[in-house]
N, C-alpha and C. Protein backbone atom coordinates (compact mmCIF):
# COMPACT_ATOMS: atom_id res chain seq x y z
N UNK A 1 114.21 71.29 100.78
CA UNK A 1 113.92 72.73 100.84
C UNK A 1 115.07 73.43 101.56
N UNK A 2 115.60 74.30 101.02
CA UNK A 2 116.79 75.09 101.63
C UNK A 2 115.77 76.50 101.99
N UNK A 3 116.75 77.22 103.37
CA UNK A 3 116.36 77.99 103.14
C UNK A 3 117.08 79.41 103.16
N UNK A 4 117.06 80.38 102.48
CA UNK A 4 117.64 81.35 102.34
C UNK A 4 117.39 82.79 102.84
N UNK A 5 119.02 83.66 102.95
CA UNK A 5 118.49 84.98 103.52
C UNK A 5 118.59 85.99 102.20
N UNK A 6 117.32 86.87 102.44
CA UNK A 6 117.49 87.49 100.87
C UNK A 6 117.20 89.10 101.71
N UNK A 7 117.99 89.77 101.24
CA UNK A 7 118.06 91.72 101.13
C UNK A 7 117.61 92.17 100.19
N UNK A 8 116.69 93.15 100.32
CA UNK A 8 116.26 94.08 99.24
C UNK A 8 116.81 95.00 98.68
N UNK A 9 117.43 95.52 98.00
CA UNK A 9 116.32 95.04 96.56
C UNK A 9 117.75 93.98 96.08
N UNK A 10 116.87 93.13 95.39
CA UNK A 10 117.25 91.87 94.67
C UNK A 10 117.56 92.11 93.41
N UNK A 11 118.46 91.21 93.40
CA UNK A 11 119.26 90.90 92.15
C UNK A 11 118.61 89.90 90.97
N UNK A 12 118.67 90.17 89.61
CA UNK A 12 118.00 89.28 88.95
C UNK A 12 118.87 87.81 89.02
N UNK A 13 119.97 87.73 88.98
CA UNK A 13 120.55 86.42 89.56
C UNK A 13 119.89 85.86 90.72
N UNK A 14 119.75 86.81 91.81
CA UNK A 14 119.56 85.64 93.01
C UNK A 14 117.84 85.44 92.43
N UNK A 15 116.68 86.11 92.18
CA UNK A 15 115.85 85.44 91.45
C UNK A 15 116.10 84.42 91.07
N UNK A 16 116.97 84.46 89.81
CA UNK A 16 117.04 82.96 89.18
C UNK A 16 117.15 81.78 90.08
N UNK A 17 117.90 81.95 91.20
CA UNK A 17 118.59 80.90 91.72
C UNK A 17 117.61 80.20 92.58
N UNK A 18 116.34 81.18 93.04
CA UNK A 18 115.30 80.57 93.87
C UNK A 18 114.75 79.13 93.16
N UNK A 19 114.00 78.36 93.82
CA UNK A 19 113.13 77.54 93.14
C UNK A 19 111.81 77.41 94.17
N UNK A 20 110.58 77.32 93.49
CA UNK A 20 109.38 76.74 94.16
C UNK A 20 109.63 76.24 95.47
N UNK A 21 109.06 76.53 96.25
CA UNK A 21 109.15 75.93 98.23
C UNK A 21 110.30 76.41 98.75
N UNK A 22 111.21 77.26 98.58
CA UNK A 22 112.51 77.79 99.08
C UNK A 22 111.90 78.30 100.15
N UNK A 23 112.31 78.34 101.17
CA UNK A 23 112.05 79.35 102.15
C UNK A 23 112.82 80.10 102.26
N UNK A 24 112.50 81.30 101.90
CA UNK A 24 113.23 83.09 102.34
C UNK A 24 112.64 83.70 103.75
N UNK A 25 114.57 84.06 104.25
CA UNK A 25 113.65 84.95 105.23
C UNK A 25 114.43 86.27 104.85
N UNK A 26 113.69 87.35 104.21
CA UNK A 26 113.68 88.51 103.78
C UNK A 26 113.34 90.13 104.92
N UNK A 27 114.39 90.38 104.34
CA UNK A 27 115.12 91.55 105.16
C UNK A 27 115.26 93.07 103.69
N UNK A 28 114.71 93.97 104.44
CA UNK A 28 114.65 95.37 104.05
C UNK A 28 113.71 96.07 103.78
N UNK A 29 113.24 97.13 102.99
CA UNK A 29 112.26 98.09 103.19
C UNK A 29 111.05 97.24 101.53
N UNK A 30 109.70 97.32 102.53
CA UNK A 30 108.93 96.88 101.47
C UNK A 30 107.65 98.07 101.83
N UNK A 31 106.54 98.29 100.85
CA UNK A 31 105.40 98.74 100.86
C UNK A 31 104.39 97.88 100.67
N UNK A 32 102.93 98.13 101.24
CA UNK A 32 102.00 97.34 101.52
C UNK A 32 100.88 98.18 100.18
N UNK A 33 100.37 97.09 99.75
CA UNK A 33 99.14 97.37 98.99
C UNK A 33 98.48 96.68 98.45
N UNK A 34 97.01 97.25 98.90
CA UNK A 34 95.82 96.11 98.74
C UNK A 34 95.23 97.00 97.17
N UNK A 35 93.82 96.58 97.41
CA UNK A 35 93.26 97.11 96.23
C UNK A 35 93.00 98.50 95.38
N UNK A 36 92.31 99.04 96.74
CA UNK A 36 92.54 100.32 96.71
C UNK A 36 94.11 101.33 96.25
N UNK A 37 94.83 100.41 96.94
CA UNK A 37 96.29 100.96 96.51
C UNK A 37 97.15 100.94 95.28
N UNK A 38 96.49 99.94 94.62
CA UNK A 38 96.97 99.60 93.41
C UNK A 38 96.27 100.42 92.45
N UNK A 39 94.94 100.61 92.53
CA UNK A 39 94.02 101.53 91.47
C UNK A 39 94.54 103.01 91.39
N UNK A 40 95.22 103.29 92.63
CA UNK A 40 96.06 104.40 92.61
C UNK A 40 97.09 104.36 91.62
N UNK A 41 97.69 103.67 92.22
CA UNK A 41 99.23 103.61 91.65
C UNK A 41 98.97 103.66 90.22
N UNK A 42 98.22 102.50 89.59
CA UNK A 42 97.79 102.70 88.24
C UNK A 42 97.43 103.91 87.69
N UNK A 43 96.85 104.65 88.18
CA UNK A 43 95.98 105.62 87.74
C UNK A 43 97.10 106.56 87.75
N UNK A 44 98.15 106.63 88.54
CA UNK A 44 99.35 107.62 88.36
C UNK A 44 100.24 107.35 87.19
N UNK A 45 100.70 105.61 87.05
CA UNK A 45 101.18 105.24 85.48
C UNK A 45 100.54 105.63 84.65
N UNK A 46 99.11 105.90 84.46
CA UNK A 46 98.44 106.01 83.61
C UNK A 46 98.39 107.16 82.70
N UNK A 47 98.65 108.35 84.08
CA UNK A 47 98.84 109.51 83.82
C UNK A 47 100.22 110.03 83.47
N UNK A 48 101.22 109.52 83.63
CA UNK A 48 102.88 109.30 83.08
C UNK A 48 103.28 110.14 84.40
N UNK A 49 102.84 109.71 85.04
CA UNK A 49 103.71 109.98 86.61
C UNK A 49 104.11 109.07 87.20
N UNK A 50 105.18 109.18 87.69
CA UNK A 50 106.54 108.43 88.90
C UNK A 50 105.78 107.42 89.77
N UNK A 51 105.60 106.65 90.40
CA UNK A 51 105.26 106.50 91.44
C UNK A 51 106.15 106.93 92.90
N UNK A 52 105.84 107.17 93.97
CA UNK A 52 106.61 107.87 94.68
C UNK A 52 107.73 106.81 95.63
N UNK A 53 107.66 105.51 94.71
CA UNK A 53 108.86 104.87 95.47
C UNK A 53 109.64 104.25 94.31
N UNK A 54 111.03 103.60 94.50
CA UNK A 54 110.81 102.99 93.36
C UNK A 54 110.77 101.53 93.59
N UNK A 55 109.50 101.30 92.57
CA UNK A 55 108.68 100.23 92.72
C UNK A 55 109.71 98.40 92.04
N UNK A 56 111.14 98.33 91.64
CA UNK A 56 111.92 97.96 91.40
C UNK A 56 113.44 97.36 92.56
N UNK A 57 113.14 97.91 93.46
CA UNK A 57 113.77 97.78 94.33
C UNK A 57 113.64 97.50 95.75
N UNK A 58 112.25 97.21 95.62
CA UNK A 58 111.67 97.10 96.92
C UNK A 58 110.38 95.66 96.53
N UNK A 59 109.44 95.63 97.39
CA UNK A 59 108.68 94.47 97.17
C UNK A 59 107.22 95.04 97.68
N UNK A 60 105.73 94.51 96.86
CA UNK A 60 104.89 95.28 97.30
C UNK A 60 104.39 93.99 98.23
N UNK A 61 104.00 93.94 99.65
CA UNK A 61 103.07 93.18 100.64
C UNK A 61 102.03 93.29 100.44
N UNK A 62 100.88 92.76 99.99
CA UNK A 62 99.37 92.26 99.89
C UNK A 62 98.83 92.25 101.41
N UNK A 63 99.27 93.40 102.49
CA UNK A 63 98.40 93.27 103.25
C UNK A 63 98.51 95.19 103.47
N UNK A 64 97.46 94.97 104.95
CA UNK A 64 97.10 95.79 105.62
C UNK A 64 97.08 95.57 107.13
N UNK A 65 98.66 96.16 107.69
CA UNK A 65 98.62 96.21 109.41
C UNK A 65 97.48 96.63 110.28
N UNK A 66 97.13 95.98 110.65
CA UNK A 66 96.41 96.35 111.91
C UNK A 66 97.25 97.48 112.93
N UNK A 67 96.14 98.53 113.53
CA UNK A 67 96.80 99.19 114.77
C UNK A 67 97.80 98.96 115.90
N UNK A 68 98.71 99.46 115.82
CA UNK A 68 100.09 99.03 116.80
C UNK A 68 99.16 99.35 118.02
N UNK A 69 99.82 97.51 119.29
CA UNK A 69 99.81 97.58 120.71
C UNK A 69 100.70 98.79 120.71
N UNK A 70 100.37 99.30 122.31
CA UNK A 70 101.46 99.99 123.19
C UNK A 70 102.87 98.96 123.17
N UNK A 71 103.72 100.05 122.79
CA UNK A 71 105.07 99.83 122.91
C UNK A 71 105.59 98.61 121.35
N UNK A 72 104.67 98.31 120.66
CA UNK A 72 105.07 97.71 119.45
C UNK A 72 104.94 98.44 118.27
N UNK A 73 106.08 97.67 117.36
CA UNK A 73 105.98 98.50 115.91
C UNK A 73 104.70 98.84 115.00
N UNK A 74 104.05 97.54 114.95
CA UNK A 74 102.69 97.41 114.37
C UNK A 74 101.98 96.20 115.28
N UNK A 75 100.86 96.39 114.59
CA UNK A 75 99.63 95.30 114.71
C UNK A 75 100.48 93.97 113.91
N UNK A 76 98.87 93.06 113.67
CA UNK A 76 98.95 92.14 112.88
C UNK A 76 99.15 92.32 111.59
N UNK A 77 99.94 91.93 111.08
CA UNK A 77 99.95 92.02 109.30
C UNK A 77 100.07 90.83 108.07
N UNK A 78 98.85 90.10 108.55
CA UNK A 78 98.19 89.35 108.27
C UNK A 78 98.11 89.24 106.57
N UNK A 79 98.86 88.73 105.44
CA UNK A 79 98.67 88.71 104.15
C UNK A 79 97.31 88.66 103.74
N UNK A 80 97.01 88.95 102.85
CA UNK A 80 95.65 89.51 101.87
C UNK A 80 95.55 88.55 100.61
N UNK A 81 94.79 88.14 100.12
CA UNK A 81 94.77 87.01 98.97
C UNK A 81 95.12 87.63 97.82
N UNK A 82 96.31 87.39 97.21
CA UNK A 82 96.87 87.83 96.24
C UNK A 82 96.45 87.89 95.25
N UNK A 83 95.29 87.02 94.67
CA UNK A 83 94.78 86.52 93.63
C UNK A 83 93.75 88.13 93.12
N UNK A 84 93.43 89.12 94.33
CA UNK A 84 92.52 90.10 93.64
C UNK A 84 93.36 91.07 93.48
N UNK A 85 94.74 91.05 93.40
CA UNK A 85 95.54 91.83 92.86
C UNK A 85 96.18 91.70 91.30
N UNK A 86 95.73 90.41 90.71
CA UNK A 86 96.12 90.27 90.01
C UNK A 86 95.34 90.95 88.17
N UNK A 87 94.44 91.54 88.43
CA UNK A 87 93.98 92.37 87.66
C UNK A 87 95.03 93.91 87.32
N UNK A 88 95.78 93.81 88.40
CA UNK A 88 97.00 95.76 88.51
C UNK A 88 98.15 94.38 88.06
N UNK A 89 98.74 93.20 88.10
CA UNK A 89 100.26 92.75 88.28
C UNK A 89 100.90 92.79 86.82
N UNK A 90 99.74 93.11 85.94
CA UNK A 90 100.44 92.96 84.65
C UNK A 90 101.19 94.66 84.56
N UNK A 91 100.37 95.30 84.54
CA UNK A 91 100.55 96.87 84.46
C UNK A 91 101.94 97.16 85.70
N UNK A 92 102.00 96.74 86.83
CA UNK A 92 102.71 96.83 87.79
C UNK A 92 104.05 96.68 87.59
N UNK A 93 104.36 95.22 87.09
CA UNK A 93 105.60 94.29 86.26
C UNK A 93 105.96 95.31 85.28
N UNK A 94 105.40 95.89 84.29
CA UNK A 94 105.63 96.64 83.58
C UNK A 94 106.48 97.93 84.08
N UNK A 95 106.08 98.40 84.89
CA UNK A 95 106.78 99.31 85.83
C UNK A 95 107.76 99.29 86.87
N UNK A 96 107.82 98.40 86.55
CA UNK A 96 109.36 97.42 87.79
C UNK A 96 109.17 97.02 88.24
N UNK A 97 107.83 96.22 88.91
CA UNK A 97 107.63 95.39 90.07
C UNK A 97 108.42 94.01 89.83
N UNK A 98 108.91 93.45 90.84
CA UNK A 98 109.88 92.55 90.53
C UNK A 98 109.56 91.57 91.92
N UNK A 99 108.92 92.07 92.95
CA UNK A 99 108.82 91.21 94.05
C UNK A 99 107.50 91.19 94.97
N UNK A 100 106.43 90.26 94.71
CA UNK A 100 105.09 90.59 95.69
C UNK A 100 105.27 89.04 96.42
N UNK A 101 104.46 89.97 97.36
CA UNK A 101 104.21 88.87 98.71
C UNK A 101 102.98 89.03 99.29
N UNK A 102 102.46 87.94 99.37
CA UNK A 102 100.89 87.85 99.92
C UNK A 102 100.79 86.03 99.90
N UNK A 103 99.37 86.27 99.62
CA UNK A 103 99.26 84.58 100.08
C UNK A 103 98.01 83.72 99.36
N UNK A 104 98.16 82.34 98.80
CA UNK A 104 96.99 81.87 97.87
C UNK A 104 97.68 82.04 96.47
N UNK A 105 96.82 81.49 95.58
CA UNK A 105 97.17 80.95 94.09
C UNK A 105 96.90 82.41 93.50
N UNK A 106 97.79 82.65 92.20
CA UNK A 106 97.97 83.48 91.44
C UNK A 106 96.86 82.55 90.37
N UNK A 107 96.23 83.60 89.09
CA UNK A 107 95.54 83.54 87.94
C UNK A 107 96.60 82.79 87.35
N UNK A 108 96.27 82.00 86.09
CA UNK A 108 97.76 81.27 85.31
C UNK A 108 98.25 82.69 84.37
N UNK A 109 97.27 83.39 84.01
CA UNK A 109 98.13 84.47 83.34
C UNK A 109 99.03 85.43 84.02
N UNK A 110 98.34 85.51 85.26
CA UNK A 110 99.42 86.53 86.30
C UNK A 110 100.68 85.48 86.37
N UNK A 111 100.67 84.43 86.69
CA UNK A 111 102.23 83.25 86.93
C UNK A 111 102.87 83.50 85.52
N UNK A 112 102.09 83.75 84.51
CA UNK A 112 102.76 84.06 83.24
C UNK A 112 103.55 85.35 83.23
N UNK A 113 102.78 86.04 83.16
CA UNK A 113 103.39 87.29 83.43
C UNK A 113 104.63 87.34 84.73
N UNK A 114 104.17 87.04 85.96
CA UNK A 114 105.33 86.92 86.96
C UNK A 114 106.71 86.09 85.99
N UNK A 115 106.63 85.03 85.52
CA UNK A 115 107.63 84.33 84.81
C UNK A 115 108.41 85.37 83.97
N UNK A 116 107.71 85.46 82.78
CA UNK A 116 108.52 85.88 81.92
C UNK A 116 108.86 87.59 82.25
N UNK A 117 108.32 88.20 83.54
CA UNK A 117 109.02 90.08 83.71
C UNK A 117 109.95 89.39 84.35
N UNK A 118 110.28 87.78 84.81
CA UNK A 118 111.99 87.53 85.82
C UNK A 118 111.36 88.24 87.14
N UNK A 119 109.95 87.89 88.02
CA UNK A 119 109.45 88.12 88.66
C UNK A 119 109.82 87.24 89.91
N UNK A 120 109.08 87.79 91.22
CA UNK A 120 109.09 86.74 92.40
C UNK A 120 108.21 87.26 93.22
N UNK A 121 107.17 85.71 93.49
CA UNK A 121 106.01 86.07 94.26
C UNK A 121 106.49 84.83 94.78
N UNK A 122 106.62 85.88 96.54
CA UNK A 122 106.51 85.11 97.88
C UNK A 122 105.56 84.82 98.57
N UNK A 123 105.24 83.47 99.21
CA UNK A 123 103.88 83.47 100.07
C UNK A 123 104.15 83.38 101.43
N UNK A 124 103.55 84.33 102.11
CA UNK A 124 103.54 84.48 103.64
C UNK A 124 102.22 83.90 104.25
N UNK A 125 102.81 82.74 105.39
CA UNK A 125 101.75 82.31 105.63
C UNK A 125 100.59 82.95 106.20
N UNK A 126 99.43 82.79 105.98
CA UNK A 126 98.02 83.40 106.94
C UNK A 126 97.80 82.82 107.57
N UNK A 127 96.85 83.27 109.02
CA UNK A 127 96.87 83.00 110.04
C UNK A 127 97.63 83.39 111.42
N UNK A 128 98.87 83.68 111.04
CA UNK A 128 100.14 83.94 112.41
C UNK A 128 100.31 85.38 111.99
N UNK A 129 99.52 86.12 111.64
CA UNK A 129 99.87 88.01 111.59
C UNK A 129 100.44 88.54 112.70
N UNK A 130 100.40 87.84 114.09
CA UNK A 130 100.84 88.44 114.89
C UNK A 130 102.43 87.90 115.32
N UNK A 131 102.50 86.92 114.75
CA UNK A 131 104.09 86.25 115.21
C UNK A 131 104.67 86.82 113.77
N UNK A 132 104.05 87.26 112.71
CA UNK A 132 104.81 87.45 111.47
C UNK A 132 105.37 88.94 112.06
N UNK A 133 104.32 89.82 112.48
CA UNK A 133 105.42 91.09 113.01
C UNK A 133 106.21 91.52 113.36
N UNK A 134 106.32 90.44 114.53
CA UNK A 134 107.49 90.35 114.88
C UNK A 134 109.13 90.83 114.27
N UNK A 135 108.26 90.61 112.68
CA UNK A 135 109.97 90.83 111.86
C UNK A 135 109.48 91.81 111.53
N UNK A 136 108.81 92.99 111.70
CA UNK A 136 108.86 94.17 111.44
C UNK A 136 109.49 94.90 112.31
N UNK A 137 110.66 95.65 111.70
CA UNK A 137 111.38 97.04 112.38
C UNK A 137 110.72 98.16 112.51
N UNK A 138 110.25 98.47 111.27
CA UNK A 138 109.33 99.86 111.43
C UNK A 138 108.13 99.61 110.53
N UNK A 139 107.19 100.52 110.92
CA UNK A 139 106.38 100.86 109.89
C UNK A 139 105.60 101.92 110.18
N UNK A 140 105.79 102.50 109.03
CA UNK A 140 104.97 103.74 109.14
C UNK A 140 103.68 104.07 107.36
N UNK A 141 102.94 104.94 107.62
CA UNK A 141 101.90 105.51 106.87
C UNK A 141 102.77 105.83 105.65
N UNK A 142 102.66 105.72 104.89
CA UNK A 142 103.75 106.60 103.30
C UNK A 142 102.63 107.41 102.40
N UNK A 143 101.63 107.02 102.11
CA UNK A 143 100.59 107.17 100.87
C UNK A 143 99.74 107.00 101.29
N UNK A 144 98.89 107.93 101.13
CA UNK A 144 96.94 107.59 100.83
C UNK A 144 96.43 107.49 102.67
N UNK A 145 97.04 107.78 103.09
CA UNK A 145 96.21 107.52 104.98
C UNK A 145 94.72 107.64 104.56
N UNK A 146 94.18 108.42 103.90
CA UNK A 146 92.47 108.24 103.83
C UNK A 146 92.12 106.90 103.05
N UNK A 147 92.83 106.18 102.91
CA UNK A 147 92.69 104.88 102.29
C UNK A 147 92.64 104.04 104.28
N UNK A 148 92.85 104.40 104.95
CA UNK A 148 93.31 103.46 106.54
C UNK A 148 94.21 102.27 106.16
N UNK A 149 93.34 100.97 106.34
CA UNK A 149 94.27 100.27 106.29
C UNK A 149 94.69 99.48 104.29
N UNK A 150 94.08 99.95 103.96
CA UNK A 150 94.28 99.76 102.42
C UNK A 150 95.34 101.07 101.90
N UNK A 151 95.93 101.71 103.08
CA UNK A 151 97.02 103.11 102.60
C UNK A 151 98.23 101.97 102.15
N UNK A 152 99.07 102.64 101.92
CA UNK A 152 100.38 102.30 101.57
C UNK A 152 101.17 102.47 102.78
N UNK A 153 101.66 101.62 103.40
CA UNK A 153 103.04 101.59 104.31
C UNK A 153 103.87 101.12 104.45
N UNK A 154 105.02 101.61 104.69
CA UNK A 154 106.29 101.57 104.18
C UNK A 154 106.74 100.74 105.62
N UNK A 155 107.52 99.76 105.21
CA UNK A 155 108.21 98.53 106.60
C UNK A 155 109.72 98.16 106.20
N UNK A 156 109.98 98.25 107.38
CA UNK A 156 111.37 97.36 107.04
C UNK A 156 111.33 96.36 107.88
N UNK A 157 111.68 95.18 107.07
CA UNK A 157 111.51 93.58 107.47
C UNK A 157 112.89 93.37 107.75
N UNK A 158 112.91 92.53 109.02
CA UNK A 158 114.11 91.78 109.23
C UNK A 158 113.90 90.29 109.13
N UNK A 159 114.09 88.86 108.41
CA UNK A 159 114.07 87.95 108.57
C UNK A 159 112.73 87.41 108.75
N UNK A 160 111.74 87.97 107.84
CA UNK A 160 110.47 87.65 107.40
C UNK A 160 110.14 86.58 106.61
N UNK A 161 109.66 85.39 107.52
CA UNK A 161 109.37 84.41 106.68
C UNK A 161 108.35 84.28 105.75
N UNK A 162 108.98 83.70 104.57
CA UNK A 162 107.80 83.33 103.70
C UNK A 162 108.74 82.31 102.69
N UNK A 163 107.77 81.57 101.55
CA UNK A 163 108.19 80.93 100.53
C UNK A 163 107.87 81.15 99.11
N UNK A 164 108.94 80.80 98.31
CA UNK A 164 108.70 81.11 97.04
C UNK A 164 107.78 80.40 96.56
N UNK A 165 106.57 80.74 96.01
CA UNK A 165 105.52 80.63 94.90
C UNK A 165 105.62 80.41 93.87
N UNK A 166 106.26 81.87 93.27
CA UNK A 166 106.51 82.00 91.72
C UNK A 166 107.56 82.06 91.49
N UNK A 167 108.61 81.65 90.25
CA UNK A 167 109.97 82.49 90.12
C UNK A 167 110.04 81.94 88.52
């Protein structure tokens, strides 16, 4: 297992070059979204509107931070089981998604789909939400705050571990 440093947004080469169990530690600006967040987003493709990031250049996180201690960036940000996202990943891919991270087995049709859009799903381990923060620089609210912790927020990761899943 090698392990590698990867910057956002990614290149379809360095994709290729990953393989299964790589460990990445990933650096730059990603958005968080659980269920709620995705029915959005859809519902804006749906309607032939933008989404307000672009969803191609960045990576969506399968969780939801917990409330920042005094004097820290965030809470815990603890990955979310990827697997109930996979009902939005076909529609998503379609729209540029090119990089999710969360944690647990994908559907075989979502790994299908991840494959052939030249996709990459990273798994961050669960359990350590609070040592994973650590590699958060910032984070702030972007979308949907009446959603709480199912909103969309925007982070920039420095040297965030996780491993490749899918590629």
């Amino acid at each position: 297992m090698k392990e590698i440093r990867i910057s956002l947004p990614i290149s379809t080469e360095e994709i290729r070059a990953l393989h299964p169990n790589d460990k990445v530690l990933l650096s730059g600006i990603v958005y968080t979204a659980r269920d709620e967040a995705h029915k959005r987003m859809l519902a804006l493709l749906k309607h032939g509107e933008k989404l307000p990031f672009d969803i191609g250049k960045t990576a969506l996180f399968y969780c939801g931070p917990s409330p920042a201690a005094e004097g820290r960036v965030c809470g815990a940000i603890g990955p979310t089981t990827s697997s109930r996202m996979d009902p939005y990943t076909r529609e998503m891919l379609k729209a540029g998604l090119k990089v999710m991270i969360g944690k647990g087995e994908r559907a075989v049709e979502t790994q299908q789909d991840i494959k052939a859009a030249g996709g990459l799903y990273l798994l961050a381990i669960g359990g350590i939400s609070a040592v994973l923060s650590q590699s958060i620089v910032s984070c702030e609210t972007f979308l949907w705050p009446d959603l709480g912790a199912e909103a969309v927020y925007k982070m920039e990761l420095r040297d965030f571990p996780c491993y490749v899943g899918i590629v």
